[in-house]
C-alpha atoms as a PDB file:
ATOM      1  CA  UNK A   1      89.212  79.318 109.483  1.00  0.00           C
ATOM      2  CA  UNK A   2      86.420  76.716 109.454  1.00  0.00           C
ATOM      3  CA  UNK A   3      83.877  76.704 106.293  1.00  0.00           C
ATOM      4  CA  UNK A   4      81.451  77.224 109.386  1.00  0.00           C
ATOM      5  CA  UNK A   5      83.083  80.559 110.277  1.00  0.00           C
ATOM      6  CA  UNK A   6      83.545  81.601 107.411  1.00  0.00           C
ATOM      7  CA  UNK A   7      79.515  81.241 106.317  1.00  0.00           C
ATOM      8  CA  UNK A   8      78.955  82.808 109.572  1.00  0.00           C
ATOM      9  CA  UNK A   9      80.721  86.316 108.644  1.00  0.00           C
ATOM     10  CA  UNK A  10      79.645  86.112 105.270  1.00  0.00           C
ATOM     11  CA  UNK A  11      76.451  85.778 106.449  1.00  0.00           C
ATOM     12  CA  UNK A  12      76.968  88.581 109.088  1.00  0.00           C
ATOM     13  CA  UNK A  13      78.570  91.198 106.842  1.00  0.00           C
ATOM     14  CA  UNK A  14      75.626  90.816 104.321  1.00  0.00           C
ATOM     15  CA  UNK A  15      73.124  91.473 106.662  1.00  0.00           C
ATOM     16  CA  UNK A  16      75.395  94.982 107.854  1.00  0.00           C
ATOM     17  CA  UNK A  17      75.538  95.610 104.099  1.00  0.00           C
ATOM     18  CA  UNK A  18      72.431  94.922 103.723  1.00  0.00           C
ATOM     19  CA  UNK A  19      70.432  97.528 106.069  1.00  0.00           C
ATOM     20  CA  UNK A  20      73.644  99.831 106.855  1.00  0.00           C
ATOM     21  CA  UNK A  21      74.557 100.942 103.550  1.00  0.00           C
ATOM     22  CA  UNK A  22      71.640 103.226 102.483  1.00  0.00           C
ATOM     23  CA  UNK A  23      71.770 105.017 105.976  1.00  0.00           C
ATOM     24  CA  UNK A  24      75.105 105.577 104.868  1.00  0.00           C
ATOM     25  CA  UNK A  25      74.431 106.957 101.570  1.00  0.00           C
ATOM     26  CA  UNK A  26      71.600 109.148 102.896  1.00  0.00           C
ATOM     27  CA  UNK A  27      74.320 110.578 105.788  1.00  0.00           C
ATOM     28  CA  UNK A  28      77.567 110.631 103.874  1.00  0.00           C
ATOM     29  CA  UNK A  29      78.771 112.795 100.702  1.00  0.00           C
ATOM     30  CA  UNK A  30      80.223 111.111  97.929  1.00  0.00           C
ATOM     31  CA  UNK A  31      83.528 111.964  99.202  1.00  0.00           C
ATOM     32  CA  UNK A  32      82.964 110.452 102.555  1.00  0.00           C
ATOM     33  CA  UNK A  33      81.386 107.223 101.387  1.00  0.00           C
ATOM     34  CA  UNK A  34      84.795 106.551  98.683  1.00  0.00           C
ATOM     35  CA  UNK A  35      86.975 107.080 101.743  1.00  0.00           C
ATOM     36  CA  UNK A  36      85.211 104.577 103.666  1.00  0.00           C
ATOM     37  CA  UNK A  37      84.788 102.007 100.641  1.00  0.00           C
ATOM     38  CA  UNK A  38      88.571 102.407 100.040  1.00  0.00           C
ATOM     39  CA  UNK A  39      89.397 101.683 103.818  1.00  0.00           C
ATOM     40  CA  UNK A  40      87.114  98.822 104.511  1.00  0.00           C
ATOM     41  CA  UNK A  41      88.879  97.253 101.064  1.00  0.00           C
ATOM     42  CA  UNK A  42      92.148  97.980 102.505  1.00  0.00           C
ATOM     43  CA  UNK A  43      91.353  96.058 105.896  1.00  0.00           C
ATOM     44  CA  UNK A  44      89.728  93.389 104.632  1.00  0.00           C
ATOM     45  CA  UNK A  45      92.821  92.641 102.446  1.00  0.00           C
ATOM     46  CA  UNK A  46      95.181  93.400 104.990  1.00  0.00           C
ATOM     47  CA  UNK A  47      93.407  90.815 107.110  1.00  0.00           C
ATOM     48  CA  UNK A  48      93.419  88.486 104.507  1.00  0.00           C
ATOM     49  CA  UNK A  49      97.164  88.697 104.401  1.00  0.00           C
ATOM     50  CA  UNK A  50      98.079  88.772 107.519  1.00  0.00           C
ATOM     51  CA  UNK A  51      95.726  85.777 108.211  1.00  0.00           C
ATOM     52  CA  UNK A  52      97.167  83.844 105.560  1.00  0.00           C
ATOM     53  CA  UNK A  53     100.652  84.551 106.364  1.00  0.00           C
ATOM     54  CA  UNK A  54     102.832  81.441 107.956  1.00  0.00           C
ATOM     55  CA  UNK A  55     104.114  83.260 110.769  1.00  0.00           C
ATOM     56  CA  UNK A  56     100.266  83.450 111.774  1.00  0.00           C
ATOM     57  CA  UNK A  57      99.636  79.829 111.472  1.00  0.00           C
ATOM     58  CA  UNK A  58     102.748  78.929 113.589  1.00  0.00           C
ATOM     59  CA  UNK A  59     101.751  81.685 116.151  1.00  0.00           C
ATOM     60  CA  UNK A  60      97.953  79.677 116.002  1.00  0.00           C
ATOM     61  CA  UNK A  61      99.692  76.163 116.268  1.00  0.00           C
ATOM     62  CA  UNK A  62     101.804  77.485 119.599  1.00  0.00           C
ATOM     63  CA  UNK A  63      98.775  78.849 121.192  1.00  0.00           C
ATOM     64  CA  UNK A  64      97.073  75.274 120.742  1.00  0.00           C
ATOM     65  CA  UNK A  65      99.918  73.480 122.336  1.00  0.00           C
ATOM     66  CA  UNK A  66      98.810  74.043 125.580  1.00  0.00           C
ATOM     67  CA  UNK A  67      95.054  73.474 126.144  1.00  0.00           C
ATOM     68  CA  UNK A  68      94.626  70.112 124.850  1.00  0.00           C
ATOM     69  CA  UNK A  69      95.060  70.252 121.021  1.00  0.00           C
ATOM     70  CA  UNK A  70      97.731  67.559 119.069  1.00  0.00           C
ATOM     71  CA  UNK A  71     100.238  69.899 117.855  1.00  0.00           C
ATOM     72  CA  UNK A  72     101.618  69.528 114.052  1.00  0.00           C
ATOM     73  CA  UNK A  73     104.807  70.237 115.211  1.00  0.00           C
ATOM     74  CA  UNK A  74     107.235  67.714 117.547  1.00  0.00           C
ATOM     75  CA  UNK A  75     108.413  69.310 120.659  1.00  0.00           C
ATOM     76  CA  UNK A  76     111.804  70.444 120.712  1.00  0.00           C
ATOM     77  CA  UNK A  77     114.152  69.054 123.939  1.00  0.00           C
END
């Protein structure tokens, strides 16, 4: 991920936070709201895995092979 893309989510899930969370805390019990605090942890960190995992950068590098990018890899024969 690009520094670009990366300030653009940042960016993007601050503003969510940002005007979603005391709608949230006005409509949700206590209960509710540590449920969804513990699941949006869980995905974020599961993403963060699985994005940083090298099977996911070799499946990014194949899908680049073919519309125009230099691949990192030689091609097999």
């Amino acid at each position: 991920m690009t520094f670009r893309a990366a300030y653009a989510r940042a960016t993007g899930v601050i503003t969510t936070v940002n005007s979603t969370i005391w709608s949230l805390s006005e409509a949700l019990s206590t209960l509710r709201l540590v449920i969804a605090m513990v699941g949006s942890v869980t995905l974020v960190a599961g993403w963060l895995i699985v994005d940083a995992h090298p099977v996911a950068s070799i499946n990014r590098r194949l899908a680049g092979r073919g519309k125009g990018r230099a691949s990192t890899t030689p091609r097999q024969s």
